[in-house]
Protein backbone atom coordinates (compact mmCIF):
# COMPACT_ATOMS: atom_id res chain seq x y z
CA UNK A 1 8.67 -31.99 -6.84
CA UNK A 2 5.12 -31.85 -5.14
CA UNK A 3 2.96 -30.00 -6.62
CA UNK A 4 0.23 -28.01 -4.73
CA UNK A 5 -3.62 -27.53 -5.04
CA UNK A 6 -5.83 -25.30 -3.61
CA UNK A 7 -6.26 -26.93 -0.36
CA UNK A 8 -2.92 -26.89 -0.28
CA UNK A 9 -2.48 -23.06 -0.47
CA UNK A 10 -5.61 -22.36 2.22
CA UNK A 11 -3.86 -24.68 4.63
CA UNK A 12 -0.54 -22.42 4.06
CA UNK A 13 -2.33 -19.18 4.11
CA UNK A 14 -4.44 -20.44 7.74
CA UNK A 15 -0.34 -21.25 8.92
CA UNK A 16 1.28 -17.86 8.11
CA UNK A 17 -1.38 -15.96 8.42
CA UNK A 18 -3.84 -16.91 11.81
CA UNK A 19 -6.74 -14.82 12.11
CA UNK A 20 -5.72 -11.94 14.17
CA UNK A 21 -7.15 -11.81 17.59
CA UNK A 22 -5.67 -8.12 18.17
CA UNK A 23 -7.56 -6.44 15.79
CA UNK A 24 -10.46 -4.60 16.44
CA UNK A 25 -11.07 -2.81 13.40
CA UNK A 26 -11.10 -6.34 11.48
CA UNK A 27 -14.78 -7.26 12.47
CA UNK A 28 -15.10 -9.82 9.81
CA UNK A 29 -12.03 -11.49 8.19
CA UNK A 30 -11.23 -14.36 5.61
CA UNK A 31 -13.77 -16.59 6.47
CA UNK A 32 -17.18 -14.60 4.83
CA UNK A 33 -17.91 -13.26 1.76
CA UNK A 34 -15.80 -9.42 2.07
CA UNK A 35 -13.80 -8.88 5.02
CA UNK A 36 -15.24 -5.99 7.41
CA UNK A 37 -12.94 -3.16 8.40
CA UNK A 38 -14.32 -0.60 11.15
CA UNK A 39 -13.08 2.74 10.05
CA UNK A 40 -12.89 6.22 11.75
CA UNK A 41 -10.70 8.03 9.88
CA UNK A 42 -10.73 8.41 6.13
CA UNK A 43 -9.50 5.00 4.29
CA UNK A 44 -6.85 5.11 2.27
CA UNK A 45 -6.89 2.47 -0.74
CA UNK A 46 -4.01 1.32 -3.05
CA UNK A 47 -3.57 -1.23 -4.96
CA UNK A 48 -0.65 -2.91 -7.34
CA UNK A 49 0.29 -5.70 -9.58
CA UNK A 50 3.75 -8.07 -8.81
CA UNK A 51 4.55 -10.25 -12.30
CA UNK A 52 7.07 -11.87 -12.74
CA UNK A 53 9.59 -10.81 -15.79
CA UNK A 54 7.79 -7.80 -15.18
CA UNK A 55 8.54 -6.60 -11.57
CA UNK A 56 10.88 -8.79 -10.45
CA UNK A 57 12.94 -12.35 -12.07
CA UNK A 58 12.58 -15.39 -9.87
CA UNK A 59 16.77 -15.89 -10.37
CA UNK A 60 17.63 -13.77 -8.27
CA UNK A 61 14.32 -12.60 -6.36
CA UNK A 62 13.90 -15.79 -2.96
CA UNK A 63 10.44 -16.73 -2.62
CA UNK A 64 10.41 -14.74 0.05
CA UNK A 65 11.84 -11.52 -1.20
CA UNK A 66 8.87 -11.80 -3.62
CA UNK A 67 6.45 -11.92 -1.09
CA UNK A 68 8.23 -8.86 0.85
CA UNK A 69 8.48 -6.52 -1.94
CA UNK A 70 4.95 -7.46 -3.04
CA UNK A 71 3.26 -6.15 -0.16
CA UNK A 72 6.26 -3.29 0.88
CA UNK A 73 5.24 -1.63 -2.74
CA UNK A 74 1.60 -1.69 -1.81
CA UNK A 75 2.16 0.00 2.02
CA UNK A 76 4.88 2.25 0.35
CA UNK A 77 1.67 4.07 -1.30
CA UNK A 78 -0.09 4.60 2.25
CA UNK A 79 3.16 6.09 3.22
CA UNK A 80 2.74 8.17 1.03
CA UNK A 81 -0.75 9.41 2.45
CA UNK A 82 0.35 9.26 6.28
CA UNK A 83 -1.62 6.24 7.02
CA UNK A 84 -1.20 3.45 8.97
CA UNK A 85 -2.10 0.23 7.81
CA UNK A 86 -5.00 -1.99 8.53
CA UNK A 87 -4.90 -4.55 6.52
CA UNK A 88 -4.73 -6.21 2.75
CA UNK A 89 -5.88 -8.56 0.73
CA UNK A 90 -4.13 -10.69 -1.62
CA UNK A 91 -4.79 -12.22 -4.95
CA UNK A 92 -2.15 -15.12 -6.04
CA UNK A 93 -1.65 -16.87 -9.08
CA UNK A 94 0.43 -19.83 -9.30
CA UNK A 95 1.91 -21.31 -12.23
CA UNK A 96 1.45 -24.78 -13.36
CA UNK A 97 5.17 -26.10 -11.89
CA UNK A 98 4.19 -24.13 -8.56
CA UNK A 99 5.23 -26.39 -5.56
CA UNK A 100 5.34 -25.98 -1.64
CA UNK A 101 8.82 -24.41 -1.58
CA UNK A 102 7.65 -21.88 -3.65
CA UNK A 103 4.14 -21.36 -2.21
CA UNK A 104 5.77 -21.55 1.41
CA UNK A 105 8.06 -19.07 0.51
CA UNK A 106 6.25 -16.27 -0.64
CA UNK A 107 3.82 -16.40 1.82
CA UNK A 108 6.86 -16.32 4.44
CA UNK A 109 8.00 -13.34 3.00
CA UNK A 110 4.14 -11.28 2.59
CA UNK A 111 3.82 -12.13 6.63
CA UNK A 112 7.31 -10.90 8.09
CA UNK A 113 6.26 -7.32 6.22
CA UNK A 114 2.59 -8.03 8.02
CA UNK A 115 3.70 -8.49 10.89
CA UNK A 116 6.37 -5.92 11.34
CA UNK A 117 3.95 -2.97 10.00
CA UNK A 118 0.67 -4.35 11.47
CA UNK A 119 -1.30 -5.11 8.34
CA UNK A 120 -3.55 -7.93 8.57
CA UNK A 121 -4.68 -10.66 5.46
CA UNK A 122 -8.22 -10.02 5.20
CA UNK A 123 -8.91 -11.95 2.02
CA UNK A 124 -8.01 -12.84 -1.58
CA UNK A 125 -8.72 -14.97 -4.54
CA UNK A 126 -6.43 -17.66 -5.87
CA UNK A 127 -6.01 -18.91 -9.62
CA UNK A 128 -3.29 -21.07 -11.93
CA UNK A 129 -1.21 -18.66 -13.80
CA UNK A 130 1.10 -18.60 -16.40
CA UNK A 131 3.47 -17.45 -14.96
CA UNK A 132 4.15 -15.79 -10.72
CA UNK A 133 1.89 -12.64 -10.13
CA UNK A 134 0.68 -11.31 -6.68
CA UNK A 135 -2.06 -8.23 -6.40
CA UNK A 136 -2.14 -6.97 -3.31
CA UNK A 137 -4.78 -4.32 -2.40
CA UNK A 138 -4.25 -2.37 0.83
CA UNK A 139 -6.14 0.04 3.24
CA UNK A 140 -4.99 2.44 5.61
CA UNK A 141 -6.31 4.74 7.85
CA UNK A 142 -5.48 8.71 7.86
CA UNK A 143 -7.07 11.75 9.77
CA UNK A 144 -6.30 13.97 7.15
CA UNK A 145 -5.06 11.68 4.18
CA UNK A 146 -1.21 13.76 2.64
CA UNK A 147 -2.35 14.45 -1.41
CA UNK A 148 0.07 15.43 -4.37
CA UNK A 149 -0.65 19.02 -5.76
CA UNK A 150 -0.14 21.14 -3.02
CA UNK A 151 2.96 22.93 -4.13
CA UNK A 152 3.36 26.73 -5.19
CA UNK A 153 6.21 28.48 -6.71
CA UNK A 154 9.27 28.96 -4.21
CA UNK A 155 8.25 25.76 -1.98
CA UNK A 156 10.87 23.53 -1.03
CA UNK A 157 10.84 19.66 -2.56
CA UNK A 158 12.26 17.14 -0.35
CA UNK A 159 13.12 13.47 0.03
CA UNK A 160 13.05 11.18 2.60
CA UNK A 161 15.22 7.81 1.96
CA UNK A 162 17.55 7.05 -0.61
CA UNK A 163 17.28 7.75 -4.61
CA UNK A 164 19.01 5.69 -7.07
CA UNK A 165 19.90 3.08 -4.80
CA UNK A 166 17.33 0.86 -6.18
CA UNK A 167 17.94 1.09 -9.52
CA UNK A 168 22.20 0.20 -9.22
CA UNK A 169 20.68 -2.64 -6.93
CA UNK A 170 18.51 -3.93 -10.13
CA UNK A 171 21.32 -3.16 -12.18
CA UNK A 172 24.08 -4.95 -10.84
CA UNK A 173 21.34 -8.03 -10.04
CA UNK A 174 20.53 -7.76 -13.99
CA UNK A 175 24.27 -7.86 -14.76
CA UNK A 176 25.92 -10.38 -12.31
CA UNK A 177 22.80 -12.54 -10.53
CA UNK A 178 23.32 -13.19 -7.18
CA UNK A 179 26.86 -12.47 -6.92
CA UNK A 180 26.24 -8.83 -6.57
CA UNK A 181 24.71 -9.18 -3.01
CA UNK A 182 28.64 -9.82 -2.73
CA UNK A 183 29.84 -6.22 -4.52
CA UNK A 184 26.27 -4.14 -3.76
CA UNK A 185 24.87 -5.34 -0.73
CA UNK A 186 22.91 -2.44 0.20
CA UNK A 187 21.74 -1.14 -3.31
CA UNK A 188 20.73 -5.24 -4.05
CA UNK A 189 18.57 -5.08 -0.68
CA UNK A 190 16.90 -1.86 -1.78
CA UNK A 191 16.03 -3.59 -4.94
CA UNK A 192 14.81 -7.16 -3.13
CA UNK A 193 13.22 -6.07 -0.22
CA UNK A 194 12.13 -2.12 -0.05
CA UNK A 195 11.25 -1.02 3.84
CA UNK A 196 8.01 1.15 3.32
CA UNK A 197 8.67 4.36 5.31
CA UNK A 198 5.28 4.24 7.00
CA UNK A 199 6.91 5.85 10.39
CA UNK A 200 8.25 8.65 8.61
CA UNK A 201 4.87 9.11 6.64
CA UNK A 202 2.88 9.06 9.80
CA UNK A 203 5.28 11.89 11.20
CA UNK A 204 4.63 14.04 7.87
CA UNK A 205 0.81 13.74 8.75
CA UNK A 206 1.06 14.22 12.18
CA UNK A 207 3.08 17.58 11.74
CA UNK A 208 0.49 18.65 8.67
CA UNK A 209 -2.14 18.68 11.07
CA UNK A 210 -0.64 20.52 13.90
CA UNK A 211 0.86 23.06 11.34
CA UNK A 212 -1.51 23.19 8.52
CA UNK A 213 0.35 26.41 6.99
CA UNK A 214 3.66 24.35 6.43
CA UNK A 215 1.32 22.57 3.09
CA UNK A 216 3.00 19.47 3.03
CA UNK A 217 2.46 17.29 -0.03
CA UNK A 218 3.92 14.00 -0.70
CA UNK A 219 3.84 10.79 -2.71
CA UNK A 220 6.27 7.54 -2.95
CA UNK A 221 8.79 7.59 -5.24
CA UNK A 222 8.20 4.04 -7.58
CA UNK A 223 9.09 5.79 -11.20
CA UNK A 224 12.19 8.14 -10.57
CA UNK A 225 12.19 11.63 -10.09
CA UNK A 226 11.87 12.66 -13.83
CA UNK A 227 8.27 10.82 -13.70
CA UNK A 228 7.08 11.48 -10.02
CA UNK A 229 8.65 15.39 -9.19
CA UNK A 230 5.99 16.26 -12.09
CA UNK A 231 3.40 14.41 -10.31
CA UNK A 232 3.94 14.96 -7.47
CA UNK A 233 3.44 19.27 -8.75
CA UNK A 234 0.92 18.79 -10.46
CA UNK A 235 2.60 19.38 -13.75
CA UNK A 236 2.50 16.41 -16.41
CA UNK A 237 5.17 14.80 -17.54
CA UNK A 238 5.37 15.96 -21.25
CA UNK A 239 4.89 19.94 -20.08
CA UNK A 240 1.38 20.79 -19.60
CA UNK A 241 -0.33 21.40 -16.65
CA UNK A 242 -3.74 20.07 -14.75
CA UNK A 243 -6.36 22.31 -14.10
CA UNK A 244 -4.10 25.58 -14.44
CA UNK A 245 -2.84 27.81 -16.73
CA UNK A 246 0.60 28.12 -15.96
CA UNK A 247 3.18 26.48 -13.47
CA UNK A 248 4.10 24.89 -11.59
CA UNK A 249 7.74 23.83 -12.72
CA UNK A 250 10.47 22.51 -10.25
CA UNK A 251 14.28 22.66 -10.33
CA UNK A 252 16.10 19.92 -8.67
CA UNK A 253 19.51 20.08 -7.18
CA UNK A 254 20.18 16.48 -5.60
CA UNK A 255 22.79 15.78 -2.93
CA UNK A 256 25.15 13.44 -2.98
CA UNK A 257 24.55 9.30 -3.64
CA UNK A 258 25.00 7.15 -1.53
CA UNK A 259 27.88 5.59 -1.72
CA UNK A 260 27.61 2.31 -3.84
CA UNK A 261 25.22 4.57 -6.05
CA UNK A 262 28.97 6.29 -6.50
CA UNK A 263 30.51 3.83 -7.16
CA UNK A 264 28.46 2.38 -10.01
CA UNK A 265 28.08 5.68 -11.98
CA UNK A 266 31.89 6.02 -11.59
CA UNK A 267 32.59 2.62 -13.13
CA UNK A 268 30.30 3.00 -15.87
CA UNK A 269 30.77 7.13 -16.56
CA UNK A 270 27.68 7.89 -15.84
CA UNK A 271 26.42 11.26 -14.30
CA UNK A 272 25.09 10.80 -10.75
CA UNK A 273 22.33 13.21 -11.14
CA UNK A 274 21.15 11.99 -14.40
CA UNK A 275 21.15 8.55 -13.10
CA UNK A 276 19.55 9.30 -10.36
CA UNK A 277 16.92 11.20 -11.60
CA UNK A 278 15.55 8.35 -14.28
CA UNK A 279 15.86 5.86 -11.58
CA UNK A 280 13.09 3.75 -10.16
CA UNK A 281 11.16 1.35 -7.36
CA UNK A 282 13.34 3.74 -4.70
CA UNK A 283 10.44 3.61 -2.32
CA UNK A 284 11.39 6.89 -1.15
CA UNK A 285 8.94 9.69 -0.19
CA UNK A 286 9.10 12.89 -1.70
CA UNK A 287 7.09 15.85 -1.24
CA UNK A 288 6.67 19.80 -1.19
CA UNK A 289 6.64 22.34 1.51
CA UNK A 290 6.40 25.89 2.82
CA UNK A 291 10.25 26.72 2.66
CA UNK A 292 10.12 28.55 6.19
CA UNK A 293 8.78 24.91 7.48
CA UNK A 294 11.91 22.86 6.44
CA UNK A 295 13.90 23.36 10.07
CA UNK A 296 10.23 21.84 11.34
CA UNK A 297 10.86 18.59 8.88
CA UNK A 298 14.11 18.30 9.17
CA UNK A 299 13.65 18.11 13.82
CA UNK A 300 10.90 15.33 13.24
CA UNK A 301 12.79 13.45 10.22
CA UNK A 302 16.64 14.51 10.80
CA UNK A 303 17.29 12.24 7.22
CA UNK A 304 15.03 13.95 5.23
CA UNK A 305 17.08 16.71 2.66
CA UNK A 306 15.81 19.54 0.19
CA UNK A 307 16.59 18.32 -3.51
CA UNK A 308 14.68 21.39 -5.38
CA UNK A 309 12.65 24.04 -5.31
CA UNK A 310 9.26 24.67 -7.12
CA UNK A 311 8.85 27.48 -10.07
CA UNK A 312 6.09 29.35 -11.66
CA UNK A 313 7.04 28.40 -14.99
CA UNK A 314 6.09 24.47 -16.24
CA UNK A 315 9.20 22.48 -17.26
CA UNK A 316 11.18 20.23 -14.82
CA UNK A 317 14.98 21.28 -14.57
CA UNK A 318 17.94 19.71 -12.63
CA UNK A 319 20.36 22.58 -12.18
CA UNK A 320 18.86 24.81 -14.57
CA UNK A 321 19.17 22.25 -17.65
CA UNK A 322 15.95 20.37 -18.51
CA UNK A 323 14.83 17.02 -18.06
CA UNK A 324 13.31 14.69 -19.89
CA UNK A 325 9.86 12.45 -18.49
CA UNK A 326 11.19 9.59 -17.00
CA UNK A 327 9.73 5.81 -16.72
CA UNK A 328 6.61 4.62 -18.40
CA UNK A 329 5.21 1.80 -17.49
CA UNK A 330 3.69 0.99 -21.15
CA UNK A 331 6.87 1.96 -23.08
């Protein structure tokens, strides 16, 4: 095995990722000090942290389903805002036994994500490791940037892509390696390689500014709904509420999983809806709404489907029974 050094990983980095001649709001790129981004609209920032035995296990996670879901989690949050991406930078640690394979690899897999949504590498920082991690900050651009918070009681709370999917994918990949690409195909891809719904975001912010009454809010959904419905309300997970006095709650009523999401709560007597609801890393979007503007949604983004409705009262509710706060990321 060969290992690398730093020249090593520039000359990879200059291969998968040329300067790009087709952006113009990229006036200055890797080559000075801080990359230079022309903006008009607002600028939407987001950053997050890949480690490995952490967010993902290099036995069954390619190099280059490392690199993919790296970035996809990062553009997944300006989704969430409606933006469309401009570009990201990328800081890489590489552990000791780190060869060309892997390096290659995971840089493969950051620029087929790049290239399909149009964000371009405008910097980074490199450093030995002990073990694989990739930050990835990103920035988008937004004319009116979508927020969390905007709900009242009575809205309708949607989704857009698929819940739980994710988590029987990480499941099954926990359980039976690679050999579950075999059983799972669909829910393992959803784990490996997440498609950012940037399109469908873009549409959500496109329709909030033409119809500014329908109050649209929306996030990503990365911690399952038991974490992020709360958030995404304003109410916080253990019951209390920001900056109000009372409300808003939410009761959920999901529709049906998909069907290997089925499958695996069948085979393992488990409830759908409960599993669903403490799932994570879906990717999805969810988000709130003027009730009387859900035919309006549902023309632009014909998958998108209702799974609640917001109350006055606090408390989150699937169905009418309660729900506990889902994933937390220091427990």
């Amino acid at each position: 095995m060969d290992l690398i050094s730093e020249n090593h990983v520039l000359a990879a980095i200059a291969r998968f990722f040329p300067e790009p001649a087709d952006n113009p709001r990229l006036l200055t790129g890797r080559d000075d000090d801080c990359a230079v981004l022309r903006v008009v609209d607002p600028l939407c920032v987001s950053m997050d942290l890949f480690i490995e035995d952490v967010h993902f296990r290099r036995r069954y996670f390619s190099h280059e389903d490392a690199g993919w879901k790296a970035l996809a989690v990062n553009l997944s949050d300006l989704a969430a805002c409606g933006a469309k991406p401009l570009g990201f930078s990328l800081g890489l640690g590489l552990p000791q036994d780190a060869d060309a394979d892997l390096l290659h690899g995971l840089l493969r897999g950051v620029a087929e994500l790049a290239e399909l949504t149009g964000a371009s590498l405008t910097g980074g920082d490199l450093s030995r490791s002990d073990k694989l991690h990739l930050c990835i900050t990103v920035f988008g651009e937004a004319a009116r940037p979508l927020r969390r918070g905007q709900a009242r009681p009575d809205d309708a709370l949607f989704a857009v892509g698929q819940i739980g999917l994710a988590r029987t994918g990480f499941l099954r990949l926990e359980a039976d390696g690679l050999a579950a690409l075999r059983t799972n195909p669909e829910a393992c891809a959803a784990h490996l390689r997440p498609m950012p719904l940037l399109d469908e975001g873009q549409k959500l912010h496109d329709l909030a500014l033409d119809h500014p009454e329908a109050r649209i809010g929306l996030m990503d959904l990365s911690d399952g709904l038991a974490q992020d419905v709360p958030r995404l309300i304003g109410l916080n997970p253990s019951g209390s509420v920001k900056r109000k006095e009372r409300g808003p709650g939410a009761d959920l009523a999901l529709p049906p999983p998909h069907l290997e999401v089925a499958r695996y709560c069948a085979a393992n007597e488990l409830d759908s809806d409960r599993f669903r609801l403490a799932g994570g890393e879906d990717y999805a979007l969810i988000g709130s709404c003027d009730p009387s503007a859900l035919p309006l949604l549902r023309r632009i983004l014909p998958g998108l489907c209702r799974i609640g409705t917001v109350l006055a009262e606090p408390g989150l509710y699937c169905q009418g029974t309660a729900v506990e706060p889902g994933f937390d990321h220091f427990a």
